[in-house]
Protein backbone atom coordinates (compact mmCIF):
# COMPACT_ATOMS: atom_id res chain seq x y z
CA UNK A 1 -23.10 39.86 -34.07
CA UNK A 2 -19.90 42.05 -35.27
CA UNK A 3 -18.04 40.92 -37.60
CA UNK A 4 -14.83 39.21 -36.33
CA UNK A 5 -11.59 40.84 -36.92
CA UNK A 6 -9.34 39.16 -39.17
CA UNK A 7 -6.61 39.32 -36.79
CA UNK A 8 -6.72 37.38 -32.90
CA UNK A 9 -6.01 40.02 -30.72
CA UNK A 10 -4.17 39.46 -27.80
CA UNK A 11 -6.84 38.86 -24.86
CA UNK A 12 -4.22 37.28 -22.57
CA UNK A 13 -2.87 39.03 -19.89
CA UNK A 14 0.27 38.92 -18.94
CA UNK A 15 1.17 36.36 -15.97
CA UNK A 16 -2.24 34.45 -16.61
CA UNK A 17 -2.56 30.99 -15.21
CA UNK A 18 -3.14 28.38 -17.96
CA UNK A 19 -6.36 27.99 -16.95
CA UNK A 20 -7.02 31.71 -18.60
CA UNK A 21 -5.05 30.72 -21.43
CA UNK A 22 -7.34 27.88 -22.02
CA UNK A 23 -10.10 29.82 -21.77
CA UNK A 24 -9.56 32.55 -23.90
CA UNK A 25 -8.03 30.32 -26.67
CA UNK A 26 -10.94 28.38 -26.81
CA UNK A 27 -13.77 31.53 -26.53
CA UNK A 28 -11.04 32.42 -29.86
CA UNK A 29 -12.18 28.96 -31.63
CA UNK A 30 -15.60 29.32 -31.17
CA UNK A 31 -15.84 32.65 -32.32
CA UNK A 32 -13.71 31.74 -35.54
CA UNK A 33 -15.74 28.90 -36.05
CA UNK A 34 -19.08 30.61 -35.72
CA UNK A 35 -17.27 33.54 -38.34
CA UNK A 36 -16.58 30.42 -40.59
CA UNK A 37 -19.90 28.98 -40.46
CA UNK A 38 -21.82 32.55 -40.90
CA UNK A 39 -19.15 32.94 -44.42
CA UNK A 40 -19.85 29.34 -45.37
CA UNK A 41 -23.96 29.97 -45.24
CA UNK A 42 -23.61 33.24 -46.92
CA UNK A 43 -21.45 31.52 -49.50
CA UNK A 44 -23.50 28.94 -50.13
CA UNK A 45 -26.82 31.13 -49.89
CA UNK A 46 -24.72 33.66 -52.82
CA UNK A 47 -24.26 30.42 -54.97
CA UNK A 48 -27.71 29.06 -55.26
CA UNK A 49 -29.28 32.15 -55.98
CA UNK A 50 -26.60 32.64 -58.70
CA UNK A 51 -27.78 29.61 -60.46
């Protein structure tokens, strides 16, 4: 999976319904959380081998 950029970008059309709002704000989350998780488990992975 590419890396995420570290900016949103603006996926929102202009004159979409809230229901394509809602949509692409959440698809956002997830792939922010997924980005978070991925840097959490390489983190974590980095710290035990460290020690």
């Amino acid at each position: 999976m590419p890396m995420v950029p570290n900016l949103i970008r603006n996926e929102i059309p202009a004159g979409a319904t809230t229901g394509e709002v809602i949509t692409v704000l959440w698809r956002q989350r997830v792939r922010a959380r997924r980005a978070n998780e991925e840097r959490r488990n390489r983190k974590a992975a980095d710290d035990f081998d460290a020690d």
